[in-house]
PDB file of N, CA and C in Angstrom:
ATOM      1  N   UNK A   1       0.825  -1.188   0.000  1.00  0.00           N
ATOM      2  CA  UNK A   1       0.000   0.000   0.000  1.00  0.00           C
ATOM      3  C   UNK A   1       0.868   1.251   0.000  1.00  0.00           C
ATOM      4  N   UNK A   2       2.230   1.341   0.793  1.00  0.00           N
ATOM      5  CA  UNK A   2       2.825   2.173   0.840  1.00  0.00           C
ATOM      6  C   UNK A   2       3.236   3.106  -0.477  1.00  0.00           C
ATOM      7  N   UNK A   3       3.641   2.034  -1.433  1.00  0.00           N
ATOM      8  CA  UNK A   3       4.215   2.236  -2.507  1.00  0.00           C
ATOM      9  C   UNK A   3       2.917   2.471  -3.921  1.00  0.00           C
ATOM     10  N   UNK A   4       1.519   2.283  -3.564  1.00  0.00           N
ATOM     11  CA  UNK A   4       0.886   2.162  -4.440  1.00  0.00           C
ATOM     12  C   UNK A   4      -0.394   3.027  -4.436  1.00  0.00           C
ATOM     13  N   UNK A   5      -0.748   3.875  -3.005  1.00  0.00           N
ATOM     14  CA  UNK A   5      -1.805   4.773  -2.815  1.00  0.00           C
ATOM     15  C   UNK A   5      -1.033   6.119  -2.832  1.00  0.00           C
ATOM     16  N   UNK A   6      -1.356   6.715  -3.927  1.00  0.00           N
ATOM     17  CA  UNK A   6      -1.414   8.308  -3.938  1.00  0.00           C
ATOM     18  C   UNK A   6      -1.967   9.295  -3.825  1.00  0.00           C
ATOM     19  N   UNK A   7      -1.895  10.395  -3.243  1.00  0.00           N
ATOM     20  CA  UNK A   7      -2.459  11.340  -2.834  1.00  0.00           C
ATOM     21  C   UNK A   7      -3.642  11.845  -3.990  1.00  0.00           C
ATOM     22  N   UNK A   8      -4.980  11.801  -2.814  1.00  0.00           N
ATOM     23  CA  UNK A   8      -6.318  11.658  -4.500  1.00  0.00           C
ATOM     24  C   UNK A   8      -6.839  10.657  -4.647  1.00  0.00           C
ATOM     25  N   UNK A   9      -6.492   9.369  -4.635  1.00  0.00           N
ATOM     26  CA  UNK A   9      -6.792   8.382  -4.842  1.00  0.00           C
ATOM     27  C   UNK A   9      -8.238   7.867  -3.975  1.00  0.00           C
ATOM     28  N   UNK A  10      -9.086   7.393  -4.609  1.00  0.00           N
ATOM     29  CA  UNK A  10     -10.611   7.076  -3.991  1.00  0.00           C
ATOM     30  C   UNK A  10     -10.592   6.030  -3.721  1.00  0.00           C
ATOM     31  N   UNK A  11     -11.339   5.927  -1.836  1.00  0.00           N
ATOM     32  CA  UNK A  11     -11.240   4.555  -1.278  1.00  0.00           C
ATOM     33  C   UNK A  11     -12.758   4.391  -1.103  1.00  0.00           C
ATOM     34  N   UNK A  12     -13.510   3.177  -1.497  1.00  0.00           N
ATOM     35  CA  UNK A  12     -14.552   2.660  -1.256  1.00  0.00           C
ATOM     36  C   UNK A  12     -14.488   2.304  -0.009  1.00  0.00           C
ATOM     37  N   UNK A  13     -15.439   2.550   1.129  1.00  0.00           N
ATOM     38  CA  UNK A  13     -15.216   2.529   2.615  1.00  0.00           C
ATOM     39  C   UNK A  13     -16.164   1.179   2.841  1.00  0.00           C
ATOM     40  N   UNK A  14     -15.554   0.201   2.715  1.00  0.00           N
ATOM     41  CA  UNK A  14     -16.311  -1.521   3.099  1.00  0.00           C
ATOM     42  C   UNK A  14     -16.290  -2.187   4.522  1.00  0.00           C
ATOM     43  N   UNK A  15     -17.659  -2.077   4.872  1.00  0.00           N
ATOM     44  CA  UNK A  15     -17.984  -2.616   6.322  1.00  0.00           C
ATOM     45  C   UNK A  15     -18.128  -4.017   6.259  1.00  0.00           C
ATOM     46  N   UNK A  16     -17.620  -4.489   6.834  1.00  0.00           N
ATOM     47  CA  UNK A  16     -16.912  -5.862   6.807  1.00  0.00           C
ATOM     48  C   UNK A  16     -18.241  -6.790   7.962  1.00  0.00           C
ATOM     49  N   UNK A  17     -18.443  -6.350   8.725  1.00  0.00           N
ATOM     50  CA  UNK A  17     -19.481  -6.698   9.322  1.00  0.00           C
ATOM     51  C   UNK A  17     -20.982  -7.187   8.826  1.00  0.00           C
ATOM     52  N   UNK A  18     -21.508  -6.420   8.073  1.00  0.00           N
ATOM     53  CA  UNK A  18     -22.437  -5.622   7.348  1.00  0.00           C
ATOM     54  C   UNK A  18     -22.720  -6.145   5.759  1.00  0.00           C
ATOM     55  N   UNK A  19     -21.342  -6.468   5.524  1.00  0.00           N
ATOM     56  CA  UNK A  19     -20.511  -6.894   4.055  1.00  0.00           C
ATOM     57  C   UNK A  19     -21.815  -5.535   2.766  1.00  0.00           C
ATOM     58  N   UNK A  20     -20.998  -4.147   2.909  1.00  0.00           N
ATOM     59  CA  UNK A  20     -21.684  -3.189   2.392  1.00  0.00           C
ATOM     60  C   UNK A  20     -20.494  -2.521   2.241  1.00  0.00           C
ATOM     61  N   UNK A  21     -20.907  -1.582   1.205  1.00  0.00           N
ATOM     62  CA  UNK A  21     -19.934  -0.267   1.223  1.00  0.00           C
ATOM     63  C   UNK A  21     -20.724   1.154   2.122  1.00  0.00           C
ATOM     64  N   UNK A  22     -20.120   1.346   2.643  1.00  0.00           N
ATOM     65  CA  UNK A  22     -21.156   2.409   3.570  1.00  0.00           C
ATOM     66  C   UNK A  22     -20.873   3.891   2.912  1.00  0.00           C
ATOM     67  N   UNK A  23     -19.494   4.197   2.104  1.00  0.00           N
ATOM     68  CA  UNK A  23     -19.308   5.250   1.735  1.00  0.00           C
ATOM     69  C   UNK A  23     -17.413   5.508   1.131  1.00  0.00           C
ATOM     70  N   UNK A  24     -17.365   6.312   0.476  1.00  0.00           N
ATOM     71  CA  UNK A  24     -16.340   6.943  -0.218  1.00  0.00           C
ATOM     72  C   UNK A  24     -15.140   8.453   0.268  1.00  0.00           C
ATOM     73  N   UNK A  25     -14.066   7.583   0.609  1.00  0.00           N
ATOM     74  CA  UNK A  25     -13.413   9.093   0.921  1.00  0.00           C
ATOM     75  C   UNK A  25     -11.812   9.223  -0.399  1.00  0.00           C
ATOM     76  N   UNK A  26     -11.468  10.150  -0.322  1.00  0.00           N
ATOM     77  CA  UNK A  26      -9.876  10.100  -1.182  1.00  0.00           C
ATOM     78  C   UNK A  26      -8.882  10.391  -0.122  1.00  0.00           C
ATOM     79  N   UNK A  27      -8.059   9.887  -0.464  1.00  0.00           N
ATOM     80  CA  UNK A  27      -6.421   9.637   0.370  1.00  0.00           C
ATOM     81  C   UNK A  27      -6.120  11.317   0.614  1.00  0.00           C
ATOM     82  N   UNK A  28      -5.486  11.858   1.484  1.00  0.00           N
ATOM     83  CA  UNK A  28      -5.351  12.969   1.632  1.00  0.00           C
ATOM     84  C   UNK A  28      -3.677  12.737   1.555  1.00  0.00           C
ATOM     85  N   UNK A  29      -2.907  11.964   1.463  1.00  0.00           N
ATOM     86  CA  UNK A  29      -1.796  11.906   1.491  1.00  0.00           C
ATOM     87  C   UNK A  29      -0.936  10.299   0.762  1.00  0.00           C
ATOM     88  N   UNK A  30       0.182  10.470   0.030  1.00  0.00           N
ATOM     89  CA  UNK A  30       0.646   9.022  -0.092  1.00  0.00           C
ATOM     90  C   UNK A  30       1.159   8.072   0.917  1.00  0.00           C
ATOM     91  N   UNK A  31       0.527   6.771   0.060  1.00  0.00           N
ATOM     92  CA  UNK A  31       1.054   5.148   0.925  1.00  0.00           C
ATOM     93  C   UNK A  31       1.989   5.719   1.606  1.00  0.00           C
ATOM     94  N   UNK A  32       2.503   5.794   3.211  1.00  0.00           N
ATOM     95  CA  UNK A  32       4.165   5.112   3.421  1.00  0.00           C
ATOM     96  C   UNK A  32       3.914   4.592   4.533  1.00  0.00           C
ATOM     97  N   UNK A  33       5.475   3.979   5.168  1.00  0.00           N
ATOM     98  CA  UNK A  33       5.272   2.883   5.981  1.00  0.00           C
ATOM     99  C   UNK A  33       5.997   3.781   7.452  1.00  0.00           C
ATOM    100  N   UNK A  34       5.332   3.466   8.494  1.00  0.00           N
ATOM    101  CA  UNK A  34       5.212   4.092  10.001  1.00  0.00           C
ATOM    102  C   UNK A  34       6.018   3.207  10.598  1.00  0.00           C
ATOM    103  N   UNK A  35       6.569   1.964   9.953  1.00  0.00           N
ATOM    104  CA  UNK A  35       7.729   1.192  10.794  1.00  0.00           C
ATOM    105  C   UNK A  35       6.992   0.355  11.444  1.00  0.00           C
ATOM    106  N   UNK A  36       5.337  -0.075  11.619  1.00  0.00           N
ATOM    107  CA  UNK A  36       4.841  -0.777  12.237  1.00  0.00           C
ATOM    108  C   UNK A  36       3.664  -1.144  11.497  1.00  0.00           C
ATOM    109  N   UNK A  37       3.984  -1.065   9.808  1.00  0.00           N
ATOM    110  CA  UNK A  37       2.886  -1.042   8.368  1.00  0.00           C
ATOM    111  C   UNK A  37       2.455  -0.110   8.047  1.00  0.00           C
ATOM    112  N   UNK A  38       1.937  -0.159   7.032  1.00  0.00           N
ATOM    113  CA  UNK A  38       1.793   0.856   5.942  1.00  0.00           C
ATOM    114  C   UNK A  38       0.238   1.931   6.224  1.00  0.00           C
ATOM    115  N   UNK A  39       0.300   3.250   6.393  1.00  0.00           N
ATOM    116  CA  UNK A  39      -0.326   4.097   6.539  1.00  0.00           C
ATOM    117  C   UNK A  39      -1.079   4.993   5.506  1.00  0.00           C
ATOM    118  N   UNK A  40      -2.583   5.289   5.612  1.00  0.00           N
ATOM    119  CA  UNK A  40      -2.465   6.603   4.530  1.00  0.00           C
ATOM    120  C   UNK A  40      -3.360   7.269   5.292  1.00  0.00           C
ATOM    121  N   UNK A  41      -3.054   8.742   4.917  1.00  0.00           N
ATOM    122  CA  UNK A  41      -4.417   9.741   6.118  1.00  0.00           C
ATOM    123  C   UNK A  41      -5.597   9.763   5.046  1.00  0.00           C
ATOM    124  N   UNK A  42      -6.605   9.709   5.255  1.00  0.00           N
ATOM    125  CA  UNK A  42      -7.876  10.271   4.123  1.00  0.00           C
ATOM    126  C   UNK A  42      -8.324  11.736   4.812  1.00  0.00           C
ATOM    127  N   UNK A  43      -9.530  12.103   3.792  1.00  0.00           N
ATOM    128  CA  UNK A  43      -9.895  13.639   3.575  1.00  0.00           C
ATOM    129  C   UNK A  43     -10.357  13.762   5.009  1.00  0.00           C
ATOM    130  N   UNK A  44     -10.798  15.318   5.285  1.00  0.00           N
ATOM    131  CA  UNK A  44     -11.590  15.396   6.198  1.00  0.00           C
ATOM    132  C   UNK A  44     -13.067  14.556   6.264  1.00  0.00           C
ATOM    133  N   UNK A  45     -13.704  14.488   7.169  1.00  0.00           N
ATOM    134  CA  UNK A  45     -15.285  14.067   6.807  1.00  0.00           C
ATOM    135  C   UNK A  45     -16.252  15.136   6.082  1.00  0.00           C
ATOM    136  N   UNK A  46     -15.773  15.963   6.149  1.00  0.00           N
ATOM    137  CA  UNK A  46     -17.079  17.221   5.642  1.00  0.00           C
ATOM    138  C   UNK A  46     -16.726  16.394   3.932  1.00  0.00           C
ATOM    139  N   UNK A  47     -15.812  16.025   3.416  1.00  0.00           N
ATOM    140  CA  UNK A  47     -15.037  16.325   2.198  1.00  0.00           C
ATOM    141  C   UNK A  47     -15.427  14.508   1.958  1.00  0.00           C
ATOM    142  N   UNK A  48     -15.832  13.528   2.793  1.00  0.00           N
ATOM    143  CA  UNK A  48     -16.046  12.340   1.873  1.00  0.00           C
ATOM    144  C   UNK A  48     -17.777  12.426   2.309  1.00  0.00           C
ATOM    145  N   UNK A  49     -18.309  11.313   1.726  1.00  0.00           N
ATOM    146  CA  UNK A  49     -19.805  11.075   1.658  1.00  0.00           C
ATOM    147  C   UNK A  49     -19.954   9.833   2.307  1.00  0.00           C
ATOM    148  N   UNK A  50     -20.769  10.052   2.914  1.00  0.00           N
ATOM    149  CA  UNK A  50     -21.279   7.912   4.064  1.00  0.00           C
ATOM    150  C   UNK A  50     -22.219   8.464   3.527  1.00  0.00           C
ATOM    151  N   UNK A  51     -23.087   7.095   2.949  1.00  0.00           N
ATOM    152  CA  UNK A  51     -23.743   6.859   2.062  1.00  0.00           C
ATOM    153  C   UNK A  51     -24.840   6.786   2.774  1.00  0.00           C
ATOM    154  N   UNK A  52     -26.413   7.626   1.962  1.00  0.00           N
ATOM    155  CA  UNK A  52     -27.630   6.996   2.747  1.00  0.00           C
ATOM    156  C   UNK A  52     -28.020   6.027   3.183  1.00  0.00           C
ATOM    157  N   UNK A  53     -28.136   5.277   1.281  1.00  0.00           N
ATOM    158  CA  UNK A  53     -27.962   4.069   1.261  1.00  0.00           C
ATOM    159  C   UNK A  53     -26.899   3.234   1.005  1.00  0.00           C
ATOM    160  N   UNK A  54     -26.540   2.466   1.640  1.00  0.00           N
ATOM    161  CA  UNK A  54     -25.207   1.481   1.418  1.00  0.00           C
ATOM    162  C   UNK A  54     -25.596   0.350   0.335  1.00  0.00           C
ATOM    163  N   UNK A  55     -24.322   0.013  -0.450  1.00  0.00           N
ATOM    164  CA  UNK A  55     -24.290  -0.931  -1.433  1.00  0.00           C
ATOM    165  C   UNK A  55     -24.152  -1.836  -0.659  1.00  0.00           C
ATOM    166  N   UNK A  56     -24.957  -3.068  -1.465  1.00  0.00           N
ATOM    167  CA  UNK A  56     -24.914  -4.435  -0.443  1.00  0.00           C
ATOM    168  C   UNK A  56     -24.060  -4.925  -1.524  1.00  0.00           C
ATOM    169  N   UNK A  57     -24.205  -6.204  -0.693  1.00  0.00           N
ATOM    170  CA  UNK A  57     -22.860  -7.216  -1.280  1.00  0.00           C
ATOM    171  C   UNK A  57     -23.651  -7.574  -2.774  1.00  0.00           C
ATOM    172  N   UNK A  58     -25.285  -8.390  -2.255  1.00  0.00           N
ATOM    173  CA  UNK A  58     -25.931  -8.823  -3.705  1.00  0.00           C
ATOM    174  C   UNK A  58     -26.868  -7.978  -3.540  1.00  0.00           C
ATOM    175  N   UNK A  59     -27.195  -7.382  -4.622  1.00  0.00           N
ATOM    176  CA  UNK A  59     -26.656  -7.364  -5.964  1.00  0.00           C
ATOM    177  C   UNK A  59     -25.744  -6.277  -6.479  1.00  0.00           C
ATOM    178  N   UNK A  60     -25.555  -5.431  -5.827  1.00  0.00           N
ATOM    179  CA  UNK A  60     -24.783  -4.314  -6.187  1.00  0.00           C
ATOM    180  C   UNK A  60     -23.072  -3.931  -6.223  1.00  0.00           C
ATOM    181  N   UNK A  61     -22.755  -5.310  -5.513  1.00  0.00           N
ATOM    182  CA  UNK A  61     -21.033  -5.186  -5.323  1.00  0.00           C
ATOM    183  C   UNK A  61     -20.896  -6.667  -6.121  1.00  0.00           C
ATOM    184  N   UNK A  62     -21.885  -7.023  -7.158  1.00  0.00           N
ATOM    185  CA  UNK A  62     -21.569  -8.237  -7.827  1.00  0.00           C
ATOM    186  C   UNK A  62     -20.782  -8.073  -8.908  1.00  0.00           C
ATOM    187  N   UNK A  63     -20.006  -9.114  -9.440  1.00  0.00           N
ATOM    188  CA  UNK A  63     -18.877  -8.362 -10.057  1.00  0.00           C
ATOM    189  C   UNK A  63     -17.948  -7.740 -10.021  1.00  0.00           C
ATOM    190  N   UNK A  64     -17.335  -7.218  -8.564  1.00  0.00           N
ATOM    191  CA  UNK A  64     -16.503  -6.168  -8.760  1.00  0.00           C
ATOM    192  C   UNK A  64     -15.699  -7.235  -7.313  1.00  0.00           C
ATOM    193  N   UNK A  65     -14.630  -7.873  -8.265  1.00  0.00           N
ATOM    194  CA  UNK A  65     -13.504  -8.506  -7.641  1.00  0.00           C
ATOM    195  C   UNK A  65     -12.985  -8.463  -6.493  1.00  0.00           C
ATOM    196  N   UNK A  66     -12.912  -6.735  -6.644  1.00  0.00           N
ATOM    197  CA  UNK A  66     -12.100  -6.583  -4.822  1.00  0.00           C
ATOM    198  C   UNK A  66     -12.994  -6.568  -3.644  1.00  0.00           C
ATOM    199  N   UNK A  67     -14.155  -6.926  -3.501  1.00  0.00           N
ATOM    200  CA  UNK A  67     -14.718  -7.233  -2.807  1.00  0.00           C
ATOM    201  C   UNK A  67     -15.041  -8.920  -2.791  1.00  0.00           C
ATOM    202  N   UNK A  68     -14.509  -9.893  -3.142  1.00  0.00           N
ATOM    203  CA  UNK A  68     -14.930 -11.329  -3.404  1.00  0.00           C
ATOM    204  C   UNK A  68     -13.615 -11.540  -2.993  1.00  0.00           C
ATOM    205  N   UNK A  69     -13.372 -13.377  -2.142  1.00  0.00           N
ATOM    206  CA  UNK A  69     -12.200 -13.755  -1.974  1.00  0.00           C
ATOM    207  C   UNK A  69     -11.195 -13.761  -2.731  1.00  0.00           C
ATOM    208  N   UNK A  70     -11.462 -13.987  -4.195  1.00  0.00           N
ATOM    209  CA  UNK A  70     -10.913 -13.589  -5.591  1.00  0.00           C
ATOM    210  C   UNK A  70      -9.542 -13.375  -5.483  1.00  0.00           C
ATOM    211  N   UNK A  71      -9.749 -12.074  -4.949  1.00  0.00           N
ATOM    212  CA  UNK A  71      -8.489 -10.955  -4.807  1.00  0.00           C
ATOM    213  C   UNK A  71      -7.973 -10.979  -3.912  1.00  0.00           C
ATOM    214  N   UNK A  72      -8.331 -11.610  -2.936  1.00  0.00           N
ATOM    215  CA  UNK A  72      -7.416 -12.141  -1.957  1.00  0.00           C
ATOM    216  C   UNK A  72      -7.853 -11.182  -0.597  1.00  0.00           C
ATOM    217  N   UNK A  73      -7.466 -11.653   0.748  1.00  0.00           N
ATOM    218  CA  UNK A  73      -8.153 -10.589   1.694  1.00  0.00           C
ATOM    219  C   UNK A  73      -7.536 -10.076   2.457  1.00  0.00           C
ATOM    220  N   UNK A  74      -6.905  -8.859   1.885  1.00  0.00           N
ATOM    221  CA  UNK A  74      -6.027  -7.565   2.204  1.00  0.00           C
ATOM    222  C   UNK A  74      -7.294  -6.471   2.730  1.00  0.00           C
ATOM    223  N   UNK A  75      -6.766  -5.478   3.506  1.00  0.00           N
ATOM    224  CA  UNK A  75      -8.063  -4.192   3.799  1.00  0.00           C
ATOM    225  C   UNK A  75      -8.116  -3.532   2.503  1.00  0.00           C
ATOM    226  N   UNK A  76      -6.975  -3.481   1.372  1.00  0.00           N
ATOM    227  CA  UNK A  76      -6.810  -2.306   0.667  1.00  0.00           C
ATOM    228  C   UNK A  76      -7.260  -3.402  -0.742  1.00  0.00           C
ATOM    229  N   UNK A  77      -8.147  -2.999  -1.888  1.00  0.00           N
ATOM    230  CA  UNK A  77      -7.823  -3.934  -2.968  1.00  0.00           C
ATOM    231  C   UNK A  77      -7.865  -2.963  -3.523  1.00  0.00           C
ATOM    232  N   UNK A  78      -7.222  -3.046  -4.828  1.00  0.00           N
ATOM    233  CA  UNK A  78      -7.446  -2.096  -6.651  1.00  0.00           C
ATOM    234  C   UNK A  78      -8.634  -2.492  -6.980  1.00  0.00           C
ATOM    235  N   UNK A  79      -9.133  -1.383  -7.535  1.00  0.00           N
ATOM    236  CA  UNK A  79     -10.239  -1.486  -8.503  1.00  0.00           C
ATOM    237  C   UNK A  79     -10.308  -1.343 -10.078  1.00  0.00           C
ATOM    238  N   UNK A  80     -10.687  -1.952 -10.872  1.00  0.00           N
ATOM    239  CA  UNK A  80     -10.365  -1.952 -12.436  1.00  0.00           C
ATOM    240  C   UNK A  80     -10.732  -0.609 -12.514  1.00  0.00           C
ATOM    241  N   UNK A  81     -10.872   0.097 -13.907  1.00  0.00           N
ATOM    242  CA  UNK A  81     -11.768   0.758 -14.507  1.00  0.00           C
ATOM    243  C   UNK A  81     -13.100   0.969 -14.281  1.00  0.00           C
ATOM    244  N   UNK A  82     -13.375  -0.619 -15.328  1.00  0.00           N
ATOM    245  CA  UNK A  82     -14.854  -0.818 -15.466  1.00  0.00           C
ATOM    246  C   UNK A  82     -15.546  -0.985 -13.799  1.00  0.00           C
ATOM    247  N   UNK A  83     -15.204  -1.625 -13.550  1.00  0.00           N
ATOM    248  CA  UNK A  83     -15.133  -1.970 -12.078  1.00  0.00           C
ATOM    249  C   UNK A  83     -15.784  -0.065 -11.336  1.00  0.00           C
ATOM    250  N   UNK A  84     -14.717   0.779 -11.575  1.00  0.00           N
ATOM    251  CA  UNK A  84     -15.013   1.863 -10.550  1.00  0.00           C
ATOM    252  C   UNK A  84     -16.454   2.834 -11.426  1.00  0.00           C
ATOM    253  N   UNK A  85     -16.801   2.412 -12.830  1.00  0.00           N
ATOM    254  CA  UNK A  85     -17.474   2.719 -13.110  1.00  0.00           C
ATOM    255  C   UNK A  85     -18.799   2.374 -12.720  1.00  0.00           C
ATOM    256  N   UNK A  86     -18.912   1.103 -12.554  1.00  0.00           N
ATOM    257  CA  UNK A  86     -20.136   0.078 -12.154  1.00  0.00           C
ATOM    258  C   UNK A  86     -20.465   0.494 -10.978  1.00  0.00           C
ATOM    259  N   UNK A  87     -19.590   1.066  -9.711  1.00  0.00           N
ATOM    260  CA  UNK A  87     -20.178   1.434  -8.149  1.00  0.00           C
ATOM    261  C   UNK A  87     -19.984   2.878  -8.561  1.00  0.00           C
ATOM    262  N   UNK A  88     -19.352   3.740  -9.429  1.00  0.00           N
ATOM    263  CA  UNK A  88     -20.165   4.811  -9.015  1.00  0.00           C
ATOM    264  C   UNK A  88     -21.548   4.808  -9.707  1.00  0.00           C
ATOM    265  N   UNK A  89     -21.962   4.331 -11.041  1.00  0.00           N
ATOM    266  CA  UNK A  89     -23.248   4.203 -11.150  1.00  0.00           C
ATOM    267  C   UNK A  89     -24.458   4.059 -10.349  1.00  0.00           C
ATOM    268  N   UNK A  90     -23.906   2.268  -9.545  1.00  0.00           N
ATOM    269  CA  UNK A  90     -24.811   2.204  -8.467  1.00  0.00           C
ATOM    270  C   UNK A  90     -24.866   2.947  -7.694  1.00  0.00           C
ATOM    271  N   UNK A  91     -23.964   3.773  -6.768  1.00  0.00           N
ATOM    272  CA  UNK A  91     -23.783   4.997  -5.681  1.00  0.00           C
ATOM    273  C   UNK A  91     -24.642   5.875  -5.976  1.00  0.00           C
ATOM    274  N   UNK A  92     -24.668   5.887  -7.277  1.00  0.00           N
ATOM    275  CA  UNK A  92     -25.374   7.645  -7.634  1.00  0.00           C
ATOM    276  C   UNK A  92     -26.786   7.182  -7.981  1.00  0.00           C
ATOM    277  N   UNK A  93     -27.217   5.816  -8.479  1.00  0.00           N
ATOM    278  CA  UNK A  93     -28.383   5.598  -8.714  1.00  0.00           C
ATOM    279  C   UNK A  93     -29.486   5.233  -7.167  1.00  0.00           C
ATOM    280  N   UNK A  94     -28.082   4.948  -5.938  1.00  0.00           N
ATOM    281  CA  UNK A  94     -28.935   4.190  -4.787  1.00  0.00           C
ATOM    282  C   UNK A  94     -29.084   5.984  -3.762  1.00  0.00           C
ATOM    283  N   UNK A  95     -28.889   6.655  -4.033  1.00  0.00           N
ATOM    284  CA  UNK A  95     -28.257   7.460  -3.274  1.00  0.00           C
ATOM    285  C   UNK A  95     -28.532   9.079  -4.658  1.00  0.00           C
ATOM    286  N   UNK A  96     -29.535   8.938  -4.469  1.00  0.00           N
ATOM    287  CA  UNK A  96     -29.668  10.262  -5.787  1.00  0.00           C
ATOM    288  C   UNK A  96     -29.393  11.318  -5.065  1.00  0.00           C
ATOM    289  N   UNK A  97     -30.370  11.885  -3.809  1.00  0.00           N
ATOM    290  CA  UNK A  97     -30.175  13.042  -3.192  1.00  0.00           C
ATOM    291  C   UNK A  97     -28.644  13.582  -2.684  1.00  0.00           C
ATOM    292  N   UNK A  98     -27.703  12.548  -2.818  1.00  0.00           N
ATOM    293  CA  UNK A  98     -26.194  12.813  -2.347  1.00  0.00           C
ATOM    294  C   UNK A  98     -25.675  12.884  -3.808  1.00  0.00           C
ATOM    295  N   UNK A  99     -26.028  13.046  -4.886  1.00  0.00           N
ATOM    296  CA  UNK A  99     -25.519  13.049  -6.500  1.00  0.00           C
ATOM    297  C   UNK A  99     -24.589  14.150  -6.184  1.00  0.00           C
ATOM    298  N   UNK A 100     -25.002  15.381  -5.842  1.00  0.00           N
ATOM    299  CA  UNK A 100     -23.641  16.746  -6.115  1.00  0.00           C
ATOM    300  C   UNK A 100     -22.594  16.050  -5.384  1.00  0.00           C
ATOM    301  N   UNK A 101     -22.573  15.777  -4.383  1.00  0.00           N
ATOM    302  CA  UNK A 101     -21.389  15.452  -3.236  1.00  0.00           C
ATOM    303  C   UNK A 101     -20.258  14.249  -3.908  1.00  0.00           C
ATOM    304  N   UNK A 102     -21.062  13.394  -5.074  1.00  0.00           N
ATOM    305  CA  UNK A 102     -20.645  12.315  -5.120  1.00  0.00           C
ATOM    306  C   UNK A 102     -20.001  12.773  -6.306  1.00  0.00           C
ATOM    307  N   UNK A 103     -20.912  13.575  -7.006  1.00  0.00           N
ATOM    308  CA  UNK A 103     -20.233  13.721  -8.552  1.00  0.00           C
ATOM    309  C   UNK A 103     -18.117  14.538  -8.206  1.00  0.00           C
ATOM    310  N   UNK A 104     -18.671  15.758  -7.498  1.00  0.00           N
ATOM    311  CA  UNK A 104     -17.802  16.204  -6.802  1.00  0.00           C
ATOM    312  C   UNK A 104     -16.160  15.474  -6.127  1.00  0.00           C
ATOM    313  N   UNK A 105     -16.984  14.258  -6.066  1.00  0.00           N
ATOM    314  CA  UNK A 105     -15.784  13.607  -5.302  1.00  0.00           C
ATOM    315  C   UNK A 105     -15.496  12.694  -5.846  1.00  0.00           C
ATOM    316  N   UNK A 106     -15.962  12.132  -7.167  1.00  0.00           N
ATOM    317  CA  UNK A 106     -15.762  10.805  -7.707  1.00  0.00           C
ATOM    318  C   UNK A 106     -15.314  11.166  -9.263  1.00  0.00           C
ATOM    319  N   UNK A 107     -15.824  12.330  -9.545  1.00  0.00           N
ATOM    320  CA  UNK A 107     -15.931  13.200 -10.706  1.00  0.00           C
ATOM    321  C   UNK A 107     -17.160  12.972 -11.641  1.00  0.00           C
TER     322      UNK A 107
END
């Protein structure tokens, strides 16, 4: 992670409990390592969005790898392209009234 999250970079915020995405923030700073693993700060809260509605696992996080054992089970996974296209769709389609905030932050 150290070497591979850059400053900007958008993290899908996945409740592991819940198995949902509850919401979206960007890295406020790059990967590095604190000598006791790898660190990154994210935005303020005014500046990411927790989601009204949260994406569930089915049907809305179907398909998208880094959430499935697939990819193996790290906290941090990559997301394709197509992939980051498909949840912001759903985000913005489950979650209309948060559209400015999201467009804003997701582009």
């Amino acid at each position: 992670m150290r070497r591979d999250v850059k400053r900007g970079d958008i993290f899908f915020c996945f409740e592991v409990d819940h198995k949902c995405v509850v919401g979206v923030a960007r890295a406020a700073s790059d990967g590095r390592d604190t000598g006791q693993g790898s660190l990154v700060d994210f935005c303020p809260p005014r500046q990411a969005v927790r989601f009204g509605t949260p994406l569930t696992r089915h049907p809305d996080l179907d398909h998208i790898l880094a959430f499935t054992p697939q990819r193996g089970r790290g906290t941090v996974q990559k997301i394709d392209t197509d992939e980051f296209r498909r949840l912001r769709l759903v985000a913005l389609r489950k979650n209309p009234t948060q559209a400015v905030a999201l467009r804003r932050l997701l582009g």
